[in-house]
C-alpha atoms as a PDB file:
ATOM      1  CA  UNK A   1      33.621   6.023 -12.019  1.00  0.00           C
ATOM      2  CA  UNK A   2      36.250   5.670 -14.988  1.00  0.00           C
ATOM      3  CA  UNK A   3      36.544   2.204 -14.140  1.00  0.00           C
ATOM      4  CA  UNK A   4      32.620   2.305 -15.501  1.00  0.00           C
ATOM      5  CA  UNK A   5      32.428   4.735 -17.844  1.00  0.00           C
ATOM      6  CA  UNK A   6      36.233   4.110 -19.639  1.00  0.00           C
ATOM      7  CA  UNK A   7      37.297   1.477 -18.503  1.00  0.00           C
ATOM      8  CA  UNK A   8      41.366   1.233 -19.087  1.00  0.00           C
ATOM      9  CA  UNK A   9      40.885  -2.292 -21.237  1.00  0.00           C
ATOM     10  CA  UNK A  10      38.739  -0.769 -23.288  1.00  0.00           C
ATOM     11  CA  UNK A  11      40.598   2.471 -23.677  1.00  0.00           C
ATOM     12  CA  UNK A  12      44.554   1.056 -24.410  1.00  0.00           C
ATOM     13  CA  UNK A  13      43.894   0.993 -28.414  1.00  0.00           C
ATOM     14  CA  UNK A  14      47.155   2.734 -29.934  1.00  0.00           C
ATOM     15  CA  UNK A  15      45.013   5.436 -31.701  1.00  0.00           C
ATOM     16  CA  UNK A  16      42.708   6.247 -28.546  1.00  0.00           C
ATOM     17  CA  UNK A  17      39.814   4.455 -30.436  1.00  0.00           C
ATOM     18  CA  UNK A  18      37.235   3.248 -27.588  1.00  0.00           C
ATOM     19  CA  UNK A  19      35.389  -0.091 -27.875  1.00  0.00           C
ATOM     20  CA  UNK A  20      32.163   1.520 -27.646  1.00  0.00           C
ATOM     21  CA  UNK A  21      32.892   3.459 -30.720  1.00  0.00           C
ATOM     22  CA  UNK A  22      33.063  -0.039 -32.707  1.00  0.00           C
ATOM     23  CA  UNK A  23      30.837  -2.542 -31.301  1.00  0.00           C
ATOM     24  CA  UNK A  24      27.739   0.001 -30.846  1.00  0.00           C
ATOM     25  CA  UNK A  25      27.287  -0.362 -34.860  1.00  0.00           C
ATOM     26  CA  UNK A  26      26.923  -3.829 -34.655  1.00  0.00           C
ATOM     27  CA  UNK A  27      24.726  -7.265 -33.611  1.00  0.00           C
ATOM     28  CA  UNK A  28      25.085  -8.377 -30.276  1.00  0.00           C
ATOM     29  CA  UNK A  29      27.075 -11.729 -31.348  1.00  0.00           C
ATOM     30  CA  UNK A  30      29.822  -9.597 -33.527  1.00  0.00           C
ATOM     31  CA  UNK A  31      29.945  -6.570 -30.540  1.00  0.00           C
ATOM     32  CA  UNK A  32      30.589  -9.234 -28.424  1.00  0.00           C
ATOM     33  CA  UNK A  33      33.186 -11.308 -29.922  1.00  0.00           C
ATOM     34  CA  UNK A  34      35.477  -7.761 -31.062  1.00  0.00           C
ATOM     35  CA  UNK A  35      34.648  -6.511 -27.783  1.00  0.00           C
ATOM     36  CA  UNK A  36      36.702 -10.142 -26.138  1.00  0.00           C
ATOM     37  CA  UNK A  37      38.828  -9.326 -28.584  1.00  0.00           C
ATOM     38  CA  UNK A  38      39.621  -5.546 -27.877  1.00  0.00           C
ATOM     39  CA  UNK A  39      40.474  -6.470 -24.503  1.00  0.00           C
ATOM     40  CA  UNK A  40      42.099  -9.781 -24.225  1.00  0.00           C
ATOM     41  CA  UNK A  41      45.520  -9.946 -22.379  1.00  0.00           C
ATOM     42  CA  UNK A  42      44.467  -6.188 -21.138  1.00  0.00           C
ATOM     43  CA  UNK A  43      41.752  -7.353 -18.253  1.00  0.00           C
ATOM     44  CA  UNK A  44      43.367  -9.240 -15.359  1.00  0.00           C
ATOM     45  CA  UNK A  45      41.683 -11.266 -12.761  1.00  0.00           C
ATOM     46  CA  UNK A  46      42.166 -12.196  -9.527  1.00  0.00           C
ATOM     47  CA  UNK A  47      43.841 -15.593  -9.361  1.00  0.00           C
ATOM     48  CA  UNK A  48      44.350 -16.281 -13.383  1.00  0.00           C
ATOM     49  CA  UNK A  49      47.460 -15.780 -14.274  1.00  0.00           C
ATOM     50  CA  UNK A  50      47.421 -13.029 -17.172  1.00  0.00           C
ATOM     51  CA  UNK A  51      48.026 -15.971 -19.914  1.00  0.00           C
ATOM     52  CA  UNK A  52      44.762 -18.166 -18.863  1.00  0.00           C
ATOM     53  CA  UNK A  53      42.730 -14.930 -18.365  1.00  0.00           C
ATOM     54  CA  UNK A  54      43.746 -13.968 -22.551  1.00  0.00           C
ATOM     55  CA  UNK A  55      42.733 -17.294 -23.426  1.00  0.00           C
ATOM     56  CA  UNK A  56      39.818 -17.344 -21.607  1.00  0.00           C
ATOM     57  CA  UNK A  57      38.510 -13.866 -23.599  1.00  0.00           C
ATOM     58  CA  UNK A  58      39.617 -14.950 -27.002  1.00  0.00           C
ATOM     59  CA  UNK A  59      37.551 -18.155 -26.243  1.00  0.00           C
ATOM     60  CA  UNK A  60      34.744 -15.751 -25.346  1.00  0.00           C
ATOM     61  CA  UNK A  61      35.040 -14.570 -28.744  1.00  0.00           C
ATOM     62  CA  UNK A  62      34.898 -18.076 -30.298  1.00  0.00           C
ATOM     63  CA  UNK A  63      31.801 -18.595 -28.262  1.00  0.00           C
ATOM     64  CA  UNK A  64      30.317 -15.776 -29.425  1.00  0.00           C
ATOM     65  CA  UNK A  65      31.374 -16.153 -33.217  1.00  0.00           C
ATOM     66  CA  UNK A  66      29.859 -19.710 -33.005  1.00  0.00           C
ATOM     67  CA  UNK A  67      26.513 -18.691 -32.028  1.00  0.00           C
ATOM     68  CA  UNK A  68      26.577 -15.893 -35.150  1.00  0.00           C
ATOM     69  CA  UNK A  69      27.425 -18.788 -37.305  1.00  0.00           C
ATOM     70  CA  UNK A  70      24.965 -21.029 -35.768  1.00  0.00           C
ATOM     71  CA  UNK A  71      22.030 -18.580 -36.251  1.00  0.00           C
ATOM     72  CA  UNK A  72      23.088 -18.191 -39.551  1.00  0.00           C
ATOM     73  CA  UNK A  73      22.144 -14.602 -39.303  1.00  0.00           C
ATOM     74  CA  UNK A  74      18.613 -15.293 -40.593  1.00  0.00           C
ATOM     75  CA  UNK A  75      17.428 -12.083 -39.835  1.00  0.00           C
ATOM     76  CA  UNK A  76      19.735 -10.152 -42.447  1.00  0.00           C
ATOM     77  CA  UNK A  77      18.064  -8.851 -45.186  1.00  0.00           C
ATOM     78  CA  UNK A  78      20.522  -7.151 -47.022  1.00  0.00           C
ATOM     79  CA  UNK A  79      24.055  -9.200 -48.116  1.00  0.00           C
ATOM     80  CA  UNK A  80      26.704  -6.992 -49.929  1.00  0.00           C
ATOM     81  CA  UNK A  81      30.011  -7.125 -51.100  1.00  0.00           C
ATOM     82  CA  UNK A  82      33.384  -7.230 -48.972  1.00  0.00           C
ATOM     83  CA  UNK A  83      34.206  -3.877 -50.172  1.00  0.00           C
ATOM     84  CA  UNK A  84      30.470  -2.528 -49.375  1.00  0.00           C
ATOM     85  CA  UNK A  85      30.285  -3.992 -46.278  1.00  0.00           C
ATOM     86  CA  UNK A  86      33.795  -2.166 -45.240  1.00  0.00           C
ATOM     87  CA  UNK A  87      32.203   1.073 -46.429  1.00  0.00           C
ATOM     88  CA  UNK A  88      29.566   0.633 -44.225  1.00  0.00           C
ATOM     89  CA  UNK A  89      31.515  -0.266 -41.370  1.00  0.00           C
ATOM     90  CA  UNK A  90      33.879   2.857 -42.095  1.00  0.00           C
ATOM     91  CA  UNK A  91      30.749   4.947 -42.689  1.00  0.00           C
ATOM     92  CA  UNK A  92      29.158   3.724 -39.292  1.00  0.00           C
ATOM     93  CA  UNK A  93      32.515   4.352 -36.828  1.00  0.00           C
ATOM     94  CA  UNK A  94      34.119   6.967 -38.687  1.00  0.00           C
ATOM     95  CA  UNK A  95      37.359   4.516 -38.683  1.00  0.00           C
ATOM     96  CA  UNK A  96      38.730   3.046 -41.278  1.00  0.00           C
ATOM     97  CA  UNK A  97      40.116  -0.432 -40.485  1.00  0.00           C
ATOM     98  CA  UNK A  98      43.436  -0.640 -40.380  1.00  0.00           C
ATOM     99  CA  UNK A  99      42.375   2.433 -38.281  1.00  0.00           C
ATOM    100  CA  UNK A 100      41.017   0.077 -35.990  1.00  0.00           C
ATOM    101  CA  UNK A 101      43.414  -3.127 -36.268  1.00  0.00           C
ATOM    102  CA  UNK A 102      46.578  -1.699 -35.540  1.00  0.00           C
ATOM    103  CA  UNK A 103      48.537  -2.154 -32.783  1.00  0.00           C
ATOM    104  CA  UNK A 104      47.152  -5.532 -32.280  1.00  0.00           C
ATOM    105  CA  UNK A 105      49.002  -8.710 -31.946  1.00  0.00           C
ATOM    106  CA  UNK A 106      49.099  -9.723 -35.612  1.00  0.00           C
ATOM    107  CA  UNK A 107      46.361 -12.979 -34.949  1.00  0.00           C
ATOM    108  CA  UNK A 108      43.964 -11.045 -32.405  1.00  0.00           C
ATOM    109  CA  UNK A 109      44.556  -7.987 -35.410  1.00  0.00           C
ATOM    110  CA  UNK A 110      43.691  -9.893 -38.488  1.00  0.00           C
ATOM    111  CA  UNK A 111      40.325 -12.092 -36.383  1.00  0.00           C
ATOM    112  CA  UNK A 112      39.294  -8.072 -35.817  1.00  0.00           C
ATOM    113  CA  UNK A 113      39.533  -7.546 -39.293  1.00  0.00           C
ATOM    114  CA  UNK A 114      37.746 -10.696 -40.623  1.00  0.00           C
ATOM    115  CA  UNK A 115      34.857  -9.794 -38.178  1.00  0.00           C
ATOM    116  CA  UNK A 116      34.593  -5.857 -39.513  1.00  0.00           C
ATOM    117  CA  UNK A 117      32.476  -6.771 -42.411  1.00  0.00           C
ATOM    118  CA  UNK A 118      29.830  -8.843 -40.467  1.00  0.00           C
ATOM    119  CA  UNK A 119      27.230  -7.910 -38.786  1.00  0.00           C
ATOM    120  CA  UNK A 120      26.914  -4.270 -39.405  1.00  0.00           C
ATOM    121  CA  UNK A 121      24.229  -1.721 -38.320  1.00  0.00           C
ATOM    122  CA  UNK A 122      23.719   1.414 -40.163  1.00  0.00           C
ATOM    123  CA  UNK A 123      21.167   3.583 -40.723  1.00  0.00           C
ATOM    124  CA  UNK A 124      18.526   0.962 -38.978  1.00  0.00           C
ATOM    125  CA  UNK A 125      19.604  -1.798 -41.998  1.00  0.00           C
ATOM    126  CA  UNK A 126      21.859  -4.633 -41.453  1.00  0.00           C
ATOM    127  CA  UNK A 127      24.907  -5.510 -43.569  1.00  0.00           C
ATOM    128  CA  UNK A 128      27.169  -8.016 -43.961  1.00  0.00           C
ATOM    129  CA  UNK A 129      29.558  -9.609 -46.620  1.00  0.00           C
ATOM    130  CA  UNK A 130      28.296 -12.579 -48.890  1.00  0.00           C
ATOM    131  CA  UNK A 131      31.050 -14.711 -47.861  1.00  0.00           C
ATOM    132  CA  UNK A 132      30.209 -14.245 -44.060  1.00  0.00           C
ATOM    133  CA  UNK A 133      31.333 -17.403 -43.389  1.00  0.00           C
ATOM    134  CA  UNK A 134      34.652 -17.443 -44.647  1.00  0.00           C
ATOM    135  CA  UNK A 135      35.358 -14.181 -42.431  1.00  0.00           C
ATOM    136  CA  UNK A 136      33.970 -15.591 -39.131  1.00  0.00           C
ATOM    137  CA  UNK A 137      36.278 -19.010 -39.968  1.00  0.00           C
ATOM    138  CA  UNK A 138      38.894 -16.779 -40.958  1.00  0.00           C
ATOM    139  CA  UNK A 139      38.894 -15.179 -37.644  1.00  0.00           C
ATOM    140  CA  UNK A 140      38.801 -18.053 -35.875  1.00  0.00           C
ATOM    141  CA  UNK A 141      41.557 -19.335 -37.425  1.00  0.00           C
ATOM    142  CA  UNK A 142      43.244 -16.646 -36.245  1.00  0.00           C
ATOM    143  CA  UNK A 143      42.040 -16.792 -32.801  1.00  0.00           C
ATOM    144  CA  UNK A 144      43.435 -20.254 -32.742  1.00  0.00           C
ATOM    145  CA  UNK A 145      46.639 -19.601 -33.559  1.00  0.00           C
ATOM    146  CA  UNK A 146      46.853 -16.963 -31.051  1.00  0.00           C
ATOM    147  CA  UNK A 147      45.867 -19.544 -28.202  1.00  0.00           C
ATOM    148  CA  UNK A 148      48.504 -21.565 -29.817  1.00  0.00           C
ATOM    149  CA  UNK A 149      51.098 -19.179 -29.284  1.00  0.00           C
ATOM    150  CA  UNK A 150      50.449 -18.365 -25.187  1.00  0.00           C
ATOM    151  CA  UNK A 151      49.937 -21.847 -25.118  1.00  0.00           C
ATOM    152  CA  UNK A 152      53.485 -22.968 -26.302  1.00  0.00           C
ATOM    153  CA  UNK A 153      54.844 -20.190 -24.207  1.00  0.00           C
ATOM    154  CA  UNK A 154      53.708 -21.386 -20.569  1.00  0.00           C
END
């Protein structure tokens, strides 16, 4: 049942933060690509080898940061400020985020922290930063680079 309920990849965070506590405050597309995030390298798989099963969840996260960018998150009505859009975040998980990026390999780290300000849910309205689209590239950017690196290594 703890393999359901906390599972260990979602549970290895340095500070004891859970997954859950993050992603439930935001849109599907974000949740998903932090949640690839939280656990890449930590989930193995029969028959990958631990460095193709990493890749294969940070590319998860690509996928899903593409479709946010794609959809152009339309259905946002309210756009605020970096800073704003942090407060919300911090307001929403009780975490601030360095809080919530440490302990990450720096790359993975810093594409969590470009993704914090998008796609927030709080208090039934949605938030996200004005320059949205320099986060999600941002993080991906840094996503990137960390497939770069286990590439080079194997």
């Amino acid at each position: 049942m703890e393999q359901v309920n906390h599972p260990k990849h979602y549970n290895q965070h340095p500070a004891g933060i859970e997954c859950i506590d993050i992603i439930r405050h935001y849109t599907c597309d974000i949740a998903n690509a932090i949640k690839y995030l939280w656990r890449a390298g930590l989930k193995p798989e029969m028959g990958k080898a631990d460095a193709e099963k990493e890749i294969e969840d940070l590319k998860k996260a690509l996928w899903y940061i593409d479709d946010f960018y794609k959809n152009e998150i339309i259905h946002y009505g309210l756009m605020s400020s970096l800073d704003y859009s942090l407060a919300m975040m911090q307001a929403a998980t009780g975490y601030k985020p360095s809080e919530i990026t440490d302990g990450y390999e720096t790359n993975v780290g810093n594409a969590i922290l470009n993704l914090l300000p998008v796609g927030i849910t709080f208090n039934g309205e949605d938030y996200t930063c004005e320059n949205w689209r320099n986060n999600l590239d941002a993080a991906a950017k840094s996503i990137r680079k960390r497939i770069a690196e286990i590439e080079s290594k194997q």
